[in-house]
Protein backbone atom coordinates (compact mmCIF):
# COMPACT_ATOMS: atom_id res chain seq x y z
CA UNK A 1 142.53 175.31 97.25
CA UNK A 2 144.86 172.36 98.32
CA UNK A 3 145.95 174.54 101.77
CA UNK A 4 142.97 174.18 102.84
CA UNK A 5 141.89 170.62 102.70
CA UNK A 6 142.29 169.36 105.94
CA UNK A 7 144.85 166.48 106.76
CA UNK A 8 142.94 164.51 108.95
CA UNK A 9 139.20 164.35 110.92
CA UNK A 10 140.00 166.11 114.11
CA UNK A 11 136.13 167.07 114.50
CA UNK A 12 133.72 164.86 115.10
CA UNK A 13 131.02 165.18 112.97
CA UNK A 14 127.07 165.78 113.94
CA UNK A 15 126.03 162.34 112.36
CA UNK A 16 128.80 160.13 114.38
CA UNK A 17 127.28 157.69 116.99
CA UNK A 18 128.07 158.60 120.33
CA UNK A 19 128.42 155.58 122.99
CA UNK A 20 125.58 155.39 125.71
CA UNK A 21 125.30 152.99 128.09
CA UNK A 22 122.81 150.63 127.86
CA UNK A 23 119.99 150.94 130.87
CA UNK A 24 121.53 154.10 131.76
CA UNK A 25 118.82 156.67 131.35
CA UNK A 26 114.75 155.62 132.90
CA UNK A 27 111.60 157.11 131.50
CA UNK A 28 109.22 157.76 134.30
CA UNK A 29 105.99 156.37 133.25
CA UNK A 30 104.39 159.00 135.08
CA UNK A 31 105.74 162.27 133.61
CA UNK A 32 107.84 161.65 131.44
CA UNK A 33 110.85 162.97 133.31
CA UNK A 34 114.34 161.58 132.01
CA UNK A 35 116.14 160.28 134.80
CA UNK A 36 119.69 158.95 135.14
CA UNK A 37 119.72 155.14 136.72
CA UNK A 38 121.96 155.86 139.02
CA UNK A 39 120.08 158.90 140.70
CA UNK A 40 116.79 156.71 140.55
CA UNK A 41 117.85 154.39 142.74
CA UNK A 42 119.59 156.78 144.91
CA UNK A 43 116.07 158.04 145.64
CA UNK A 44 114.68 154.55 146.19
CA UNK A 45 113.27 154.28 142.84
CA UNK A 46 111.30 157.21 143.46
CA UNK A 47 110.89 159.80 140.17
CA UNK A 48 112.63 162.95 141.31
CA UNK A 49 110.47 165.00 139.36
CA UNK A 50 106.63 164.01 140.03
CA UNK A 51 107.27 161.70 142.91
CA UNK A 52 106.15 158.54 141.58
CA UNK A 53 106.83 155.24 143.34
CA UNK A 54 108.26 152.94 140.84
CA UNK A 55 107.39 149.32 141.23
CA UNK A 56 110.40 147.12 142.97
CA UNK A 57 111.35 143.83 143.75
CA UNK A 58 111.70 142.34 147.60
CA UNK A 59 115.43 142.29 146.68
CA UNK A 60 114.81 146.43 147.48
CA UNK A 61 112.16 146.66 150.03
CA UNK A 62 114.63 144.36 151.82
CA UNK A 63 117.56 146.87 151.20
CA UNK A 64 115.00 149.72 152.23
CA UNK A 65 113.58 147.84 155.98
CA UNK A 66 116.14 145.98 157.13
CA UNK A 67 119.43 147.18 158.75
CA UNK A 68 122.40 146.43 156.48
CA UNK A 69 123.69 142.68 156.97
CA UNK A 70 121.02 141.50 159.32
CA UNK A 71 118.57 139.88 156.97
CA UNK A 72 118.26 135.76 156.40
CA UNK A 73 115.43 134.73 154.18
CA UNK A 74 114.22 131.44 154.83
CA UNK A 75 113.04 128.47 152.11
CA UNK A 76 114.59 130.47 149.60
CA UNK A 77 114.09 127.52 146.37
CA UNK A 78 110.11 126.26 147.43
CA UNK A 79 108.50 126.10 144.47
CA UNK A 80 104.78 125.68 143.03
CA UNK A 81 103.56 122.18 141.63
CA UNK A 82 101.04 121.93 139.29
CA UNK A 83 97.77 119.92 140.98
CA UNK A 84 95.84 120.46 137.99
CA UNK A 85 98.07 119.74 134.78
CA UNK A 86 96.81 123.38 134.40
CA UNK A 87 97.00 124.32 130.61
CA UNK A 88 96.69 127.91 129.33
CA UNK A 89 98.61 129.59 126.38
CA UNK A 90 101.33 127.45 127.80
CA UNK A 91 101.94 124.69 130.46
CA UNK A 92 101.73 126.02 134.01
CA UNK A 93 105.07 123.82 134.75
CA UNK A 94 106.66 125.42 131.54
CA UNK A 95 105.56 128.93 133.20
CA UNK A 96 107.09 128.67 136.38
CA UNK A 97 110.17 127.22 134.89
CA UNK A 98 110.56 130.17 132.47
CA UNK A 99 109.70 132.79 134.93
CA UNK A 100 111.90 131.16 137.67
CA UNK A 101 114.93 131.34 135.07
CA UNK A 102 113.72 135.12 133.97
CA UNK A 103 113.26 136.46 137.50
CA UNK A 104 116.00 134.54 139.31
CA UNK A 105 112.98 133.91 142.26
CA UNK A 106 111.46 130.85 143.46
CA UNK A 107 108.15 132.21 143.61
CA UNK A 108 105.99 135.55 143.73
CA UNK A 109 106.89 135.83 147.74
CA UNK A 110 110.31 135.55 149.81
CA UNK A 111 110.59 136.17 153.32
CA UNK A 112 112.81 136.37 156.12
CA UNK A 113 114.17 138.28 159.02
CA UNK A 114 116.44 140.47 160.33
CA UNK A 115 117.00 143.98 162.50
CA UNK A 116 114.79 147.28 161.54
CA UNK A 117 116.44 149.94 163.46
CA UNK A 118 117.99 147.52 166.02
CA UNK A 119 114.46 145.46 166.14
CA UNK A 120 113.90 141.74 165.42
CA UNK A 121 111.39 141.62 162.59
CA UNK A 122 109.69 139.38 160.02
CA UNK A 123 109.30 140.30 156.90
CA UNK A 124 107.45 138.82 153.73
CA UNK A 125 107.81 140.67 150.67
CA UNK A 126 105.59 140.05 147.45
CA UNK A 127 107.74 140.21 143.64
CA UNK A 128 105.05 141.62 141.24
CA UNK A 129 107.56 139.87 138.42
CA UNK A 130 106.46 136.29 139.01
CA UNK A 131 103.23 135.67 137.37
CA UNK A 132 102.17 139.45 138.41
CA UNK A 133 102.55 138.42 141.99
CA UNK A 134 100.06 135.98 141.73
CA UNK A 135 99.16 134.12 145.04
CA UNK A 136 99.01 130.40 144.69
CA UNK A 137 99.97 127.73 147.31
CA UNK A 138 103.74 128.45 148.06
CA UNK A 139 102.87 132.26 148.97
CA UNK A 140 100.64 131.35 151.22
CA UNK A 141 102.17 128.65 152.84
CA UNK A 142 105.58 131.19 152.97
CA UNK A 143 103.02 133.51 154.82
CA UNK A 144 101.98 130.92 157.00
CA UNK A 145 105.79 130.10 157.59
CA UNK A 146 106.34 133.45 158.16
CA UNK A 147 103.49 134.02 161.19
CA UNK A 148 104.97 130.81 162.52
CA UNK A 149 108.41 132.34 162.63
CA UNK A 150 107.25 135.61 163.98
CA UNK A 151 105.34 133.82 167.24
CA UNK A 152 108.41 131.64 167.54
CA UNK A 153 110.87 134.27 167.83
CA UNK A 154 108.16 136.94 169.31
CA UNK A 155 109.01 139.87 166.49
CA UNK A 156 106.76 141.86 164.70
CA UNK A 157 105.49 141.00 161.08
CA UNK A 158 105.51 142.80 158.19
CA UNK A 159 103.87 141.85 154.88
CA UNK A 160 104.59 143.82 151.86
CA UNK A 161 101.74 143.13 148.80
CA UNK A 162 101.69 143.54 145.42
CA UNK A 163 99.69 141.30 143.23
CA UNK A 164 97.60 140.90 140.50
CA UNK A 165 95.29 138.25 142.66
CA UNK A 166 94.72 134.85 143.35
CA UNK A 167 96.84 132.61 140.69
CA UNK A 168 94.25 131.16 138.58
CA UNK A 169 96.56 128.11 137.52
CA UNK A 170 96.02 127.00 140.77
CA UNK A 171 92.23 127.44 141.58
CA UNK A 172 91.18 126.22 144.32
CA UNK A 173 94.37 125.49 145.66
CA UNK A 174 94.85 129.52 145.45
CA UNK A 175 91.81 130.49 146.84
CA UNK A 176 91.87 128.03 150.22
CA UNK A 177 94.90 130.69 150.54
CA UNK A 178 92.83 133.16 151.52
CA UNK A 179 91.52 131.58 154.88
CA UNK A 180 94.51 129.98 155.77
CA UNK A 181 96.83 133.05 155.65
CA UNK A 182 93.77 134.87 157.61
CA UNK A 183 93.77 131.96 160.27
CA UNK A 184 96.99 132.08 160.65
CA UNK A 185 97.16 136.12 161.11
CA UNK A 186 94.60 135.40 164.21
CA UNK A 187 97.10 133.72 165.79
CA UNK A 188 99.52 136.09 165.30
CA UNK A 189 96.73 138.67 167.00
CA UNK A 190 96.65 135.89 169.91
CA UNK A 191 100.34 136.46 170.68
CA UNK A 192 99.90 140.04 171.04
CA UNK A 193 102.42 140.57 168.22
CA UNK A 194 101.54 143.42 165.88
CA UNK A 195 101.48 143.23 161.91
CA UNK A 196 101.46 145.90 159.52
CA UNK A 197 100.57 145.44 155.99
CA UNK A 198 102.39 147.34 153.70
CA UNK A 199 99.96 147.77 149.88
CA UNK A 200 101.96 148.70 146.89
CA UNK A 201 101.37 148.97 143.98
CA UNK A 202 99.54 147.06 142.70
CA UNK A 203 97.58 145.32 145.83
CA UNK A 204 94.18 143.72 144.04
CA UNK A 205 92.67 140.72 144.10
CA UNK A 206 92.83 137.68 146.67
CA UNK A 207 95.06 139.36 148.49
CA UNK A 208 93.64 142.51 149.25
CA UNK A 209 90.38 140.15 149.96
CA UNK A 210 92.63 138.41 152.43
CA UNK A 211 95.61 139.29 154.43
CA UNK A 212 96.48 142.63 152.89
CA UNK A 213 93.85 144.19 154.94
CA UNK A 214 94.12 142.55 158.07
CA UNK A 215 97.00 144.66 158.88
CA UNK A 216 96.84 146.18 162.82
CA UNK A 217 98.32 149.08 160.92
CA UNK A 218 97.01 149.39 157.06
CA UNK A 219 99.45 151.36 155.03
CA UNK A 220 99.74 152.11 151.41
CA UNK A 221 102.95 153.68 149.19
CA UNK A 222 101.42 156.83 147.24
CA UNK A 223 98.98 156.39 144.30
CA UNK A 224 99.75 152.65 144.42
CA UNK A 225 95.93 150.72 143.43
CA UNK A 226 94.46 148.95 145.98
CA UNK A 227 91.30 146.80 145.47
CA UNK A 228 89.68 143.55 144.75
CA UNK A 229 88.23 143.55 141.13
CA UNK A 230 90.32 146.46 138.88
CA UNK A 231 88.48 149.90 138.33
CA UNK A 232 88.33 148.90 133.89
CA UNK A 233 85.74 145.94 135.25
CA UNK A 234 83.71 148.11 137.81
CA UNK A 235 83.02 150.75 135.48
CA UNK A 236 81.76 148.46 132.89
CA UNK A 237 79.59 146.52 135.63
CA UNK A 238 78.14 149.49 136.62
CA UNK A 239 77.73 151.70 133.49
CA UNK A 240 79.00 154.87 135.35
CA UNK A 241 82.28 157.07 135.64
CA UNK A 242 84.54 156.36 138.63
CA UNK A 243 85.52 159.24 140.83
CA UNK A 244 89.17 160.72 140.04
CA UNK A 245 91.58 158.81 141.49
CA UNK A 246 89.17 155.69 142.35
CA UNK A 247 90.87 152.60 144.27
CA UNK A 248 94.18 154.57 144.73
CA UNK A 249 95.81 155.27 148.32
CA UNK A 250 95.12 158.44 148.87
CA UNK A 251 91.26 157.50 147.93
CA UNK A 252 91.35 154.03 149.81
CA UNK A 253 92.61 156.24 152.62
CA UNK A 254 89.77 158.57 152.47
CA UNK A 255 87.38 156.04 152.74
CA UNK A 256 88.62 154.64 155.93
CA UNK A 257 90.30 151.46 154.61
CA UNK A 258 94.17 152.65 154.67
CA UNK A 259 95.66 154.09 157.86
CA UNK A 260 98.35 155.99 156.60
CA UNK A 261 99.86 156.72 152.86
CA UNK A 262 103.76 156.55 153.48
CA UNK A 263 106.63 157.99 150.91
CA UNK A 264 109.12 155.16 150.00
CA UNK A 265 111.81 156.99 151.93
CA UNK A 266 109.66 157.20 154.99
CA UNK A 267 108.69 153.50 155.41
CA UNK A 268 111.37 152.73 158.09
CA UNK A 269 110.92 155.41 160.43
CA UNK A 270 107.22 155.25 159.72
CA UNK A 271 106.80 151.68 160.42
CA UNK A 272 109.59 151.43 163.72
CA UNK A 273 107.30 154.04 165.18
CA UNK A 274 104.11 152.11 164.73
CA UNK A 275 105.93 149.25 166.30
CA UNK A 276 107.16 151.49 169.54
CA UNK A 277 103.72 152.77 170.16
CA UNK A 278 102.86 149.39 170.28
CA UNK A 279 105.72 147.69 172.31
C-alpha cells in the first residue's frame, strides 16, 4: 500500500559503514583486552586490564622521568657509518637511511638531561624501533657521552635498555662497545655518582652482557625479558623445558640478578628514592 512506503531513509540501516577513527582502538597483545588509545596512554601505555607494559619509545620514558620542560638531549642527528660495506638482505647504509626516515631517530639511543623531581639527572634512553635497538658504535659512544656529561655536571645517570643485542652490521665495531661503555661506567663509580639501569623489555644480548647490569641499582619493568642469548636458543642447546616464566623480571629477580621489578607508573618515585638514599 502506497501510504506506507516511506518518503525518505531516516534509519540507518544495519549494513551502513559507520566512521572509526583510524588508530583509535589498541589490542593488547597480552589479553586481548580492547582498549581505547587515548586511555592507553593515559595509563602510560600500560593495559588496564592485565597490566601489561607495552613497549615505548625514549620520546615517553622521557615524558614519564623528567619534570615537564626541563629536558635537553644532546647530539641529537649522530649517526652510524658503515666500516664494513656490510651487506645483508639490504645495504647497511640503505638500512639506516630507511629506518632513520621510518622512526624519525638518529639512532637506537638518545640521551640527555634535565630535572627528576627537582634533581639534575642524565638520562640515556634505548628506541627498540631502530634496528631492534641494536647497539653498534653511536650507542655506545652516546653512552660514553652520556657518563662524561654526568661526571661533568655531577648528576646521577640513568640508562634505560631495550635491545635485541649487539648490531651485527657492525661486528667488531659493536662488540668493542661492550668494554668501553663498562670502562666508562667505572669512572662514573670513581666519582661517587650513582647509576641505575632501568631493563625493559626486551633487554638481551650485548647489552645485558655489558652495561645493563652494571647498574648500582638493577631494575626491571614487569615481565619485560632480560638475558643474553633468547630462551627459543637455550632450550634447543640444552634439550630441556625452561621453567615458567624463564629470563623474565620477576624470575631474573628471583635469582638475584634484578633489584627491584617497578610498575611503569612507579618509576619516578621509585628511582628519586634510590637516588636520596644515596645522596
Amino acid at each position: 500500500m502506497s501510504w506506507f512506503r516511506r518518503s525518505t531513509e531516516n534509519i540507518a540501516s544495519d549494513n551502513q559503514k559507520k566512521d572509526m577513527p583510524e588508530g583509535m582502538w589498541v589490542k593488547c597483545s597480552s589479553c586481548g583486552e580492547i582498549i581505547h588509545k587515548g586511555a592507553l596512554e593515559q595509563n602510560l601505555w600500560v593495559c588496564t586490564k592485565c597490566t601489561h607494559h607495552f613497549r615505548v619509545s625514549s620520546r615517553e620514558y622521557f615524558s614519564i622521568l623528567f619534570d615537564e620542560g626541563t629536558f635537553k638531549e644532546y647530539d641529537a642527528k649522530m649517526t652510524s657509518k658503515d666500516p664494513l660495506n656490510f651487506v645483508d638482505t639490504k645495504k647497511y647504509k640503505d638500512r639506516i637511511k630507511e629506518t632513520i626516515k621510518k622512526t624519525g631517530l638518529s639512532d637506537a639511543l638518545r640521551y640527555g638531561t634535565g630535572k627528576m623531581n627537582k634533581r639534575e639527572v642524565v638520562i640515556a634512553c634505548m628506541d627498540f624501533g631502530f634496528i631492534g635497538g641494536s647497539m653498534g658504535s653511536v650507542v655506545g659512544e652516546k653512552i660514553r657521552r652520556s657518563i662524561d656529561k654526568a661526571i661533568k655536571i655531577k648528576a646521577p645517570l640513568i640508562i634505560i635498555s631495550a635491545s635485541g643485542g649487539a648490531r651485527m652490521m657492525e661486528a667488531a665495531y659493536s662488540l668493542m662497545q661492550l668494554a668501553k661503555t663498562s670502562a666508562k661506567l667505572a669512572q662514573l663509580s670513581d666519582a661517587g655518582l650513582p647509576f641505575v639501569s632501568l631493563m625493559t623489555d626486551p633487554t638481551t644480548g650485548g647489552v645485558t652482557a655489558s652495561f645493563a647490569m652494571l647498574g648500582d641499582f638493577n631494575i626491571a619493568e614487569p615481565n619485560a625479558l632480560i638475558g643474553f642469548a633468547g630462551p627459543r636458543v637455550i632450550k634447543q642447546t640444552i634439550g630441556k623445558d625452561l621453567p615458567e616464566g624463564f629470563q623474565r623480571a620477576e624470575f631474573v629477580q628471583e635469582k638475584g640478578f634484578v633489584d627491584l621489578v617497578v610498575p611503569r607508573k612507579d618509576l619516578k618515585a621509585t628511582i628519586s628514592n634510590l637516588f636520596d638514599m644515596v645522596h
